[in-house]
PDB file of N, CA and C in Angstrom:
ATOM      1  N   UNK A   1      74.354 -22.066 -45.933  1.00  0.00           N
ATOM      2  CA  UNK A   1      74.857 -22.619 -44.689  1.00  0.00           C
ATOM      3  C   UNK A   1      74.783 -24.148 -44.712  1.00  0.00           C
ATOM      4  N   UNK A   2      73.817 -24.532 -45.424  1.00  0.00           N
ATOM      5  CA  UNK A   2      73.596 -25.950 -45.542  1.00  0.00           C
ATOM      6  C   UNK A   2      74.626 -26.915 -45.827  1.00  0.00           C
ATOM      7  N   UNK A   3      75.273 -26.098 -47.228  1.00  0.00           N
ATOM      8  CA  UNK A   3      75.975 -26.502 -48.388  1.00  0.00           C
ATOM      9  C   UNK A   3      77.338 -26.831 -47.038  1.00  0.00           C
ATOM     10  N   UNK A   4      77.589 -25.495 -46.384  1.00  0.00           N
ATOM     11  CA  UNK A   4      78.898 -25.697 -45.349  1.00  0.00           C
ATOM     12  C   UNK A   4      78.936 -26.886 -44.455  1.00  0.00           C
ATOM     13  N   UNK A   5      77.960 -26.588 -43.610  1.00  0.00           N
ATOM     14  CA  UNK A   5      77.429 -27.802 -42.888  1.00  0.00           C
ATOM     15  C   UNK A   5      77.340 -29.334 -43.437  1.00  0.00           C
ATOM     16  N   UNK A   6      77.481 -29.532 -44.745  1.00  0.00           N
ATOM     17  CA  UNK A   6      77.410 -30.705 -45.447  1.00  0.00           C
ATOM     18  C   UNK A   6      78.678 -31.045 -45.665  1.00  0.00           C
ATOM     19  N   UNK A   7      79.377 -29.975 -45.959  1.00  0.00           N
ATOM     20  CA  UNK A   7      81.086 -30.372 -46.739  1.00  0.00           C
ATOM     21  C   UNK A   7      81.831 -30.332 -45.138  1.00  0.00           C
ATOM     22  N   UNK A   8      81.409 -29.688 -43.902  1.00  0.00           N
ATOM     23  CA  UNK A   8      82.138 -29.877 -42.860  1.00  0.00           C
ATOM     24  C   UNK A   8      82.015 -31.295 -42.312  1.00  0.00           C
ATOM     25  N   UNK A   9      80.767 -31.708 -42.086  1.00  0.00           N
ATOM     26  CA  UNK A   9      80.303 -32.897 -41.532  1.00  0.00           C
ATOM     27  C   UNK A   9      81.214 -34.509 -42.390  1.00  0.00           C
ATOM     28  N   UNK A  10      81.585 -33.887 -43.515  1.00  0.00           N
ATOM     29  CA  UNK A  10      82.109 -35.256 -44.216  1.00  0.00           C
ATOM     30  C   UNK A  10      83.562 -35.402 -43.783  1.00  0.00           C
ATOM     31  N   UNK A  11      83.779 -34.554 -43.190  1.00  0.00           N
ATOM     32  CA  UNK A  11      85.515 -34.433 -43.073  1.00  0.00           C
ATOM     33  C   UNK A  11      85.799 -35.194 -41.529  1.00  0.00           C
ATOM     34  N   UNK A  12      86.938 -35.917 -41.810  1.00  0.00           N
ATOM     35  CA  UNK A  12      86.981 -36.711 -40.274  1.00  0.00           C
ATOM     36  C   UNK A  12      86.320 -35.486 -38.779  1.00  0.00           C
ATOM     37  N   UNK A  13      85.842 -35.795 -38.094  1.00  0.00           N
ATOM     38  CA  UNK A  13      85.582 -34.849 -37.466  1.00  0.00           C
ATOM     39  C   UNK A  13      87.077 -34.342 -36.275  1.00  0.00           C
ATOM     40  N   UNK A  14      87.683 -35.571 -35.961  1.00  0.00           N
ATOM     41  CA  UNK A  14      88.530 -35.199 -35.707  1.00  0.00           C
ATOM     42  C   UNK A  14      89.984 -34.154 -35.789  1.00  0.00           C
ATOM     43  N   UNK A  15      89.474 -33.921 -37.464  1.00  0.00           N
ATOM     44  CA  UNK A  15      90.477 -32.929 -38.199  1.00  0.00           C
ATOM     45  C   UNK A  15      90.109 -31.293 -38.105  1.00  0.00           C
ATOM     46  N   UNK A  16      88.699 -31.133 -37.606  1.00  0.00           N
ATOM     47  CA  UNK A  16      88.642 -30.059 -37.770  1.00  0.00           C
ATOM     48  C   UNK A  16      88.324 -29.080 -36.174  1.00  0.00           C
ATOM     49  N   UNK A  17      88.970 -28.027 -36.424  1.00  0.00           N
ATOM     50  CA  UNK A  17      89.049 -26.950 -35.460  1.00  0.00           C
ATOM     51  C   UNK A  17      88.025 -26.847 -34.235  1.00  0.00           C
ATOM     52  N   UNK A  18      88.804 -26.416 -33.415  1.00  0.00           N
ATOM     53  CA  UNK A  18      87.455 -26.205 -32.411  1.00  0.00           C
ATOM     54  C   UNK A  18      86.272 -25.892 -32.310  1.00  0.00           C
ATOM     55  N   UNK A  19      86.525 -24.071 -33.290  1.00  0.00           N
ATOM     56  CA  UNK A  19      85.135 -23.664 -33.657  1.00  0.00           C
ATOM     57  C   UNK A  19      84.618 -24.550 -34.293  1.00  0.00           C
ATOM     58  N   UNK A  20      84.718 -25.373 -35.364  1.00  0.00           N
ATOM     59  CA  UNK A  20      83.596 -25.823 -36.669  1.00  0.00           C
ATOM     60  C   UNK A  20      83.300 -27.371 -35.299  1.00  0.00           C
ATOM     61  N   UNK A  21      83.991 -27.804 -34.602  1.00  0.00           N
ATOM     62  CA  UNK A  21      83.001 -28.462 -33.564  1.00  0.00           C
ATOM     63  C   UNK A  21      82.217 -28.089 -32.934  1.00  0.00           C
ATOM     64  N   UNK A  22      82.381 -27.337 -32.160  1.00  0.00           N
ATOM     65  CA  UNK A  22      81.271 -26.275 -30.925  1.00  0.00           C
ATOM     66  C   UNK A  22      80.177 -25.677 -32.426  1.00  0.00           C
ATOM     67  N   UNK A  23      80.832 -25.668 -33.462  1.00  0.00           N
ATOM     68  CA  UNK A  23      79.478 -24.785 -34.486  1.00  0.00           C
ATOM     69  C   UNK A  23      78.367 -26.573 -34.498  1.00  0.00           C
ATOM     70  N   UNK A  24      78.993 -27.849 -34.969  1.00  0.00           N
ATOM     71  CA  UNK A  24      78.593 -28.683 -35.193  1.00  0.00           C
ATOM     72  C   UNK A  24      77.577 -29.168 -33.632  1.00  0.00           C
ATOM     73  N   UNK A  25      78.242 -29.192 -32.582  1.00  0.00           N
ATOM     74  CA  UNK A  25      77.538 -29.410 -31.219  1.00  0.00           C
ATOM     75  C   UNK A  25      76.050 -28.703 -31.017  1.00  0.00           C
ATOM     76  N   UNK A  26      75.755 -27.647 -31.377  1.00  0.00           N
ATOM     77  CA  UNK A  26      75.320 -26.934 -31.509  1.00  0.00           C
ATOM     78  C   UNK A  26      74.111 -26.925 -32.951  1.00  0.00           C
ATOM     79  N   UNK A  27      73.984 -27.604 -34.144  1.00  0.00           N
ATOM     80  CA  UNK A  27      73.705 -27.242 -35.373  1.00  0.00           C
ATOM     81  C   UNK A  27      72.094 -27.802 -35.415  1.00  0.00           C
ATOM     82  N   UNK A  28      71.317 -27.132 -35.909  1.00  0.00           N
ATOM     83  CA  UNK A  28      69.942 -27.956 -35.390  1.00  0.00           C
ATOM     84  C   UNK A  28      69.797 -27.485 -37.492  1.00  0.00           C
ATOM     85  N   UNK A  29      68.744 -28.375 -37.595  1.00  0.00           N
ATOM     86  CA  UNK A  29      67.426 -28.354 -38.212  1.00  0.00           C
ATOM     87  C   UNK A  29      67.035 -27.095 -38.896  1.00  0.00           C
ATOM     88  N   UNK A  30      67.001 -26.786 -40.191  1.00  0.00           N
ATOM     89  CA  UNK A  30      66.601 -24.922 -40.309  1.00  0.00           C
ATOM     90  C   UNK A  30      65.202 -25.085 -39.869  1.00  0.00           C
ATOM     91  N   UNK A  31      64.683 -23.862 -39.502  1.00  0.00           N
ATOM     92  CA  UNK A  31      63.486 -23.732 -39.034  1.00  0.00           C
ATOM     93  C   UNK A  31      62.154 -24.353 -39.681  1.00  0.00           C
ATOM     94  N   UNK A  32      62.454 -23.347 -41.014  1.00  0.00           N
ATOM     95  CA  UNK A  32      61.471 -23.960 -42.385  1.00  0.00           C
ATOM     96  C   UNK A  32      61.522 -25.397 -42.327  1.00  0.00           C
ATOM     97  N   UNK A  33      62.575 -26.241 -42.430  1.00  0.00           N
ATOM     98  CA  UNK A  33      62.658 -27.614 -42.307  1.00  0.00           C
ATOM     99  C   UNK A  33      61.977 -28.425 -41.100  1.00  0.00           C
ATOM    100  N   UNK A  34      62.181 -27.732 -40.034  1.00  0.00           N
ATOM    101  CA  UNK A  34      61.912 -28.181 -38.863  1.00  0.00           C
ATOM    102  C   UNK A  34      60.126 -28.358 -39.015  1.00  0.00           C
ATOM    103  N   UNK A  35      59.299 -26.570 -39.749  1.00  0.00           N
ATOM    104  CA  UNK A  35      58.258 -26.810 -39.349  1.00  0.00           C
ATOM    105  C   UNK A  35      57.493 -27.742 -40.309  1.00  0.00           C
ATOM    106  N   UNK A  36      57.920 -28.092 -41.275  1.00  0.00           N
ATOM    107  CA  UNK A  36      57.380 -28.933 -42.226  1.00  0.00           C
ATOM    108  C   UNK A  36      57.477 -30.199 -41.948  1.00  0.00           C
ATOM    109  N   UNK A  37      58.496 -30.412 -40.835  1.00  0.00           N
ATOM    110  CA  UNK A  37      58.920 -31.759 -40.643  1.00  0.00           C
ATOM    111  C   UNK A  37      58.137 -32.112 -39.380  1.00  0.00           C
ATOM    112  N   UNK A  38      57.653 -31.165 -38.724  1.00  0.00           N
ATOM    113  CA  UNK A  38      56.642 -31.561 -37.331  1.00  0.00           C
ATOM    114  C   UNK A  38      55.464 -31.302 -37.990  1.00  0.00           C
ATOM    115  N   UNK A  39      54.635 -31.161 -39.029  1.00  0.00           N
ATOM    116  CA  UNK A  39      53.664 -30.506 -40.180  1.00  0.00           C
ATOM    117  C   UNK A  39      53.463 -31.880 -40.056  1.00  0.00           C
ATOM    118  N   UNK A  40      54.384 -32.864 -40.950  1.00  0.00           N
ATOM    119  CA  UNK A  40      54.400 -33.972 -41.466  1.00  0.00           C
ATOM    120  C   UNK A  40      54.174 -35.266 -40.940  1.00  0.00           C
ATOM    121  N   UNK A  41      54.977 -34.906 -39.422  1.00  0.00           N
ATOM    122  CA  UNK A  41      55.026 -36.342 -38.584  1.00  0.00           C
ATOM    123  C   UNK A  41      53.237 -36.171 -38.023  1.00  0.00           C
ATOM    124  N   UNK A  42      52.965 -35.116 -37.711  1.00  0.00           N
ATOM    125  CA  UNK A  42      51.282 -34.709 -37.006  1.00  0.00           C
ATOM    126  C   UNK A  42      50.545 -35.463 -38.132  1.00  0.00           C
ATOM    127  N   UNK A  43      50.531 -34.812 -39.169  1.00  0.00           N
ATOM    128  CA  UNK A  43      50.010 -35.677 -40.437  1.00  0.00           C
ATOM    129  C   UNK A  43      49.930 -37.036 -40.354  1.00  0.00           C
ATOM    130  N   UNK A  44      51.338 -37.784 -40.696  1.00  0.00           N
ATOM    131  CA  UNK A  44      51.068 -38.924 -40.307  1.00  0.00           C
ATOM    132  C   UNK A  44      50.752 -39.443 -39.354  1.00  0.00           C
ATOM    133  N   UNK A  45      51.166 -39.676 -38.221  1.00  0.00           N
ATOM    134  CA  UNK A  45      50.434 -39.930 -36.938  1.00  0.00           C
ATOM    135  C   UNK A  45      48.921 -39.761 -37.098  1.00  0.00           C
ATOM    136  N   UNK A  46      48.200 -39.179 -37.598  1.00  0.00           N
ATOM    137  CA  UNK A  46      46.851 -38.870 -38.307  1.00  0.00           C
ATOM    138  C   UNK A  46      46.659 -39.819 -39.456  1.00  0.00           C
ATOM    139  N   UNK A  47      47.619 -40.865 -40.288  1.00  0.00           N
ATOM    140  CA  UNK A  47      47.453 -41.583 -41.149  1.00  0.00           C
ATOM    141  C   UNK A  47      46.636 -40.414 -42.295  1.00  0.00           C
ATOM    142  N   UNK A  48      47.187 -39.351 -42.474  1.00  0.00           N
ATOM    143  CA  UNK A  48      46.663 -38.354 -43.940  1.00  0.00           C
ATOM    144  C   UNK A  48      47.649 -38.025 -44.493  1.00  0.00           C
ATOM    145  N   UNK A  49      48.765 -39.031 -45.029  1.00  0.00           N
ATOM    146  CA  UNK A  49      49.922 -38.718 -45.955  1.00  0.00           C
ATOM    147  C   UNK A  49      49.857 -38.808 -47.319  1.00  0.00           C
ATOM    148  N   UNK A  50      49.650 -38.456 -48.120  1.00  0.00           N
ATOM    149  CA  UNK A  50      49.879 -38.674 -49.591  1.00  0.00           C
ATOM    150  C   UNK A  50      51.224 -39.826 -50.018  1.00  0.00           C
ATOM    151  N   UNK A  51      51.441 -40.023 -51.087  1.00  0.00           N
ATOM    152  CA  UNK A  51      52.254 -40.501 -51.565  1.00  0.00           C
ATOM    153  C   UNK A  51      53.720 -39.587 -51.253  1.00  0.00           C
ATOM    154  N   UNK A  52      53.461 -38.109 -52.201  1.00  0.00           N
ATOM    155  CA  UNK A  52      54.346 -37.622 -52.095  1.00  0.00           C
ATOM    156  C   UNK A  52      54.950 -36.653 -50.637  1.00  0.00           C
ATOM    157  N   UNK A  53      54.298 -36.734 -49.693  1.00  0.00           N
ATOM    158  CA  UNK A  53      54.746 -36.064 -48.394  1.00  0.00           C
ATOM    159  C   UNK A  53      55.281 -37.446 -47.654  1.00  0.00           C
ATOM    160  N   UNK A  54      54.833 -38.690 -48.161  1.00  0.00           N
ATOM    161  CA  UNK A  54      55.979 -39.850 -47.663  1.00  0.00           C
ATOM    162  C   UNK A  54      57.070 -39.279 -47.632  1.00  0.00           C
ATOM    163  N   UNK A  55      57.466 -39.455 -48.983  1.00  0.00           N
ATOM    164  CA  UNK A  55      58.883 -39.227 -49.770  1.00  0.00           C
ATOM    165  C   UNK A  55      59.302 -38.131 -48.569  1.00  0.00           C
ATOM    166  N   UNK A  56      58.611 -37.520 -48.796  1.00  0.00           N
ATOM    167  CA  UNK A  56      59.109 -36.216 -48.021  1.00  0.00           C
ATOM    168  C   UNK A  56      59.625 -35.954 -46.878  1.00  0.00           C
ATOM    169  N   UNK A  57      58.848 -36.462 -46.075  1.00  0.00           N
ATOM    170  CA  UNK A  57      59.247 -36.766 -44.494  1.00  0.00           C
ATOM    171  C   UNK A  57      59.999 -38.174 -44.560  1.00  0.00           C
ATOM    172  N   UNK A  58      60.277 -39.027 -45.252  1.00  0.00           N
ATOM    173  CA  UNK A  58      61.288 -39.984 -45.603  1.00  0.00           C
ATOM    174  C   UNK A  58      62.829 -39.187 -45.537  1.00  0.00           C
ATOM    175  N   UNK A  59      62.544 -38.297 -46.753  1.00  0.00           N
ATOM    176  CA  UNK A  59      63.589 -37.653 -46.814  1.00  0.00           C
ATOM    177  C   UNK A  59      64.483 -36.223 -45.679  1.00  0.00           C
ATOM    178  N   UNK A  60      63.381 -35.850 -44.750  1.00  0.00           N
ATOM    179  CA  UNK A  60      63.507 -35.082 -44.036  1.00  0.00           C
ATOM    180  C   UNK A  60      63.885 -35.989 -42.898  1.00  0.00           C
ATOM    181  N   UNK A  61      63.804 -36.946 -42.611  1.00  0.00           N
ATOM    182  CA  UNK A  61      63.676 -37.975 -41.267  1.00  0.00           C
ATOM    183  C   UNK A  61      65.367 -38.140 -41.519  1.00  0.00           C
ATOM    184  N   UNK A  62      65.802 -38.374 -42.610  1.00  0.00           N
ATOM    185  CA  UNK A  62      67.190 -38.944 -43.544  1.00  0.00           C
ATOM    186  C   UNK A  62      67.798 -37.579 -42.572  1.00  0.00           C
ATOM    187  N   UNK A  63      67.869 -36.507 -43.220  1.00  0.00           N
ATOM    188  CA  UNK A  63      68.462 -35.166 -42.934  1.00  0.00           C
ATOM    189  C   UNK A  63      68.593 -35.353 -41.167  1.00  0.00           C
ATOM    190  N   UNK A  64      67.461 -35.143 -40.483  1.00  0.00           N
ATOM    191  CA  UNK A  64      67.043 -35.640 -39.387  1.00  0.00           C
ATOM    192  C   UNK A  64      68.610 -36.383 -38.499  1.00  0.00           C
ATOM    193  N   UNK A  65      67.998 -37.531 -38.847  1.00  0.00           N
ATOM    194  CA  UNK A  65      69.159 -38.621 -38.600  1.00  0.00           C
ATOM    195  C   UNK A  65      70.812 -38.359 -39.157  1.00  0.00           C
ATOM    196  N   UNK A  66      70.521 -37.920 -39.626  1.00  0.00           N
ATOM    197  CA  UNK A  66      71.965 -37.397 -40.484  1.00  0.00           C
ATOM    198  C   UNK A  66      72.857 -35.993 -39.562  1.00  0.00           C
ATOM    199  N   UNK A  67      72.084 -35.297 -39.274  1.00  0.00           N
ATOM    200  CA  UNK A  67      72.303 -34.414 -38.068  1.00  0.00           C
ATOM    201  C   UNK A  67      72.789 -34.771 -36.325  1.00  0.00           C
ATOM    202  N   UNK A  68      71.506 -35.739 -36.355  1.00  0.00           N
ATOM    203  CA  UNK A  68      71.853 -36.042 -35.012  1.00  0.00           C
ATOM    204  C   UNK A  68      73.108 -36.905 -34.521  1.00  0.00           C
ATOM    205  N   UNK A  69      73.876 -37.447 -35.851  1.00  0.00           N
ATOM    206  CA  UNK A  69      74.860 -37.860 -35.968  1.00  0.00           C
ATOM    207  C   UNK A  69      75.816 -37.582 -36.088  1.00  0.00           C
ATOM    208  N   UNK A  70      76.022 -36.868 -36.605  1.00  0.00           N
ATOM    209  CA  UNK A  70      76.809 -35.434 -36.759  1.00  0.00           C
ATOM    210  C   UNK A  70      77.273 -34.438 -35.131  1.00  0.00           C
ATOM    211  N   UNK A  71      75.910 -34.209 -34.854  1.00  0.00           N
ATOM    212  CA  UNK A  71      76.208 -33.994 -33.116  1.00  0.00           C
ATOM    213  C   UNK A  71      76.520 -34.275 -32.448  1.00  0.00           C
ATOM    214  N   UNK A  72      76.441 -35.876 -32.693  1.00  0.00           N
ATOM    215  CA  UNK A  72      76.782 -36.733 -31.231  1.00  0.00           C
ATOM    216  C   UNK A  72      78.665 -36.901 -31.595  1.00  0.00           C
ATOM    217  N   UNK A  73      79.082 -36.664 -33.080  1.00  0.00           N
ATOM    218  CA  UNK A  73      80.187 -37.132 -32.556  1.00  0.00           C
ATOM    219  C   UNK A  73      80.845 -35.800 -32.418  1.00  0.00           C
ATOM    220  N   UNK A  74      80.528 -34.783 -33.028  1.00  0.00           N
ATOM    221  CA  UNK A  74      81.264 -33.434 -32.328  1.00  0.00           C
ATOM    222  C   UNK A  74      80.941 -33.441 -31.149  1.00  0.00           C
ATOM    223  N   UNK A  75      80.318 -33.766 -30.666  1.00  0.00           N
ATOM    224  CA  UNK A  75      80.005 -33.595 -28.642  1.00  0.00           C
ATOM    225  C   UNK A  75      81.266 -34.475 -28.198  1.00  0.00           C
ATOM    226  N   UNK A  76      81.354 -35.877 -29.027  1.00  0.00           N
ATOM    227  CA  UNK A  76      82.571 -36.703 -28.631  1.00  0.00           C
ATOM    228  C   UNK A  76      83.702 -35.793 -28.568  1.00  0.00           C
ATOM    229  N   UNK A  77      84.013 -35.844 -29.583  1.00  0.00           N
ATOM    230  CA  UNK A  77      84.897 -34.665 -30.320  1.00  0.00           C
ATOM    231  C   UNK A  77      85.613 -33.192 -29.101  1.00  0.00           C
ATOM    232  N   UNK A  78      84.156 -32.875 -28.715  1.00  0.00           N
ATOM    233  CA  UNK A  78      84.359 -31.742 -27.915  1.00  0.00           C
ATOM    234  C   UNK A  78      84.870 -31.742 -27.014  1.00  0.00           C
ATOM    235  N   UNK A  79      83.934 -32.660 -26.063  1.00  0.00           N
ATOM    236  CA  UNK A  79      84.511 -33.433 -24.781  1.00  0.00           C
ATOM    237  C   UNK A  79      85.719 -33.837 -24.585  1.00  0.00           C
ATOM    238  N   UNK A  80      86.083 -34.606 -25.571  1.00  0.00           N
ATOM    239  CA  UNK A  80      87.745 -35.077 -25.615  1.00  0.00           C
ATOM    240  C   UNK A  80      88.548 -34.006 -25.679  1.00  0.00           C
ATOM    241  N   UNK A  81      88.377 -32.878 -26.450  1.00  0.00           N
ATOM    242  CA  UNK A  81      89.547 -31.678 -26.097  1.00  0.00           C
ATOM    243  C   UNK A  81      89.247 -31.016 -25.089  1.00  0.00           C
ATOM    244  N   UNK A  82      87.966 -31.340 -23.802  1.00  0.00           N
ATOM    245  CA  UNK A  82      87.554 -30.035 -23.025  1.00  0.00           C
ATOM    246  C   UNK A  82      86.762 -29.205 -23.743  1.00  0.00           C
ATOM    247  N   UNK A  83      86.356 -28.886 -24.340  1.00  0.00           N
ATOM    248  CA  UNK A  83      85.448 -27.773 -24.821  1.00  0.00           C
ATOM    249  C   UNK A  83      83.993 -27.827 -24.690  1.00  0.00           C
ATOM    250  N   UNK A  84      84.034 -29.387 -24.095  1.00  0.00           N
ATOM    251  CA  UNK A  84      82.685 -29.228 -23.828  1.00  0.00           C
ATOM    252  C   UNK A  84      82.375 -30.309 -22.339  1.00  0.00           C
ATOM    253  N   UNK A  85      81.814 -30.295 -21.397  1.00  0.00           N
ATOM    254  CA  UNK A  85      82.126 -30.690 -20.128  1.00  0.00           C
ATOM    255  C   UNK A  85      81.167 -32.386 -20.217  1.00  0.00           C
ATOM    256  N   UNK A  86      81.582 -33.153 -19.850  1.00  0.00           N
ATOM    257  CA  UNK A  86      81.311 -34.779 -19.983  1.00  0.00           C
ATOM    258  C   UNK A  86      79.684 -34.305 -19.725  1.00  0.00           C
ATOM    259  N   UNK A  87      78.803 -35.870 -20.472  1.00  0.00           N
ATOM    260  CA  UNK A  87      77.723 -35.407 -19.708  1.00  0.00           C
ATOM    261  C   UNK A  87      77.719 -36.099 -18.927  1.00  0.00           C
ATOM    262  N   UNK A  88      76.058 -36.572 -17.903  1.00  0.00           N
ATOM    263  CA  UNK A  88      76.137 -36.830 -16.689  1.00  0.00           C
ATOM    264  C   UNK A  88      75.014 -37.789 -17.217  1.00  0.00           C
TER     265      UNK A  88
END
């Protein structure tokens, strides 16, 4: 699903179908990812990171950000055809 979610997100967002927006509006974090990634930030916030769980939550923060970007412009996206109601 990842792999999809990666090759959809690169494509103008404007080009693609309703569904694969409302799927994108919608697309969170896999779980496993999620809990390693709140694992990690607790950790740090605790200053007990290793070297390599930097990297890690570096790289998960990336994904992170990379998502939430992704959302915000299918929400654009959505909104502009109606499919999804302005926010407030």
């Amino acid at each position: 699903m990842a792999e999809i979610v990666s090759a959809i997100t690169e494509l103008p967002m404007e080009s693609l179908p309703d569904n694969q927006v409302l799927v994108l509006c919608d697309m969170q974090m896999q779980s496993q990812q999620q809990e390693v990634f709140s694992a990690l930030l607790a950790r740090h916030r605790e200053g007990q990171l290793n070297d390599a769980e930097v990297r890690q939550l570096d790289e998960l923060m990336q994904v992170y950000r990379r998502g939430l970007v992704s959302k915000a412009r299918a929400l654009k996206v959505a909104v502009e055809r109606g499919l999804k109601p302005t926010l407030n």
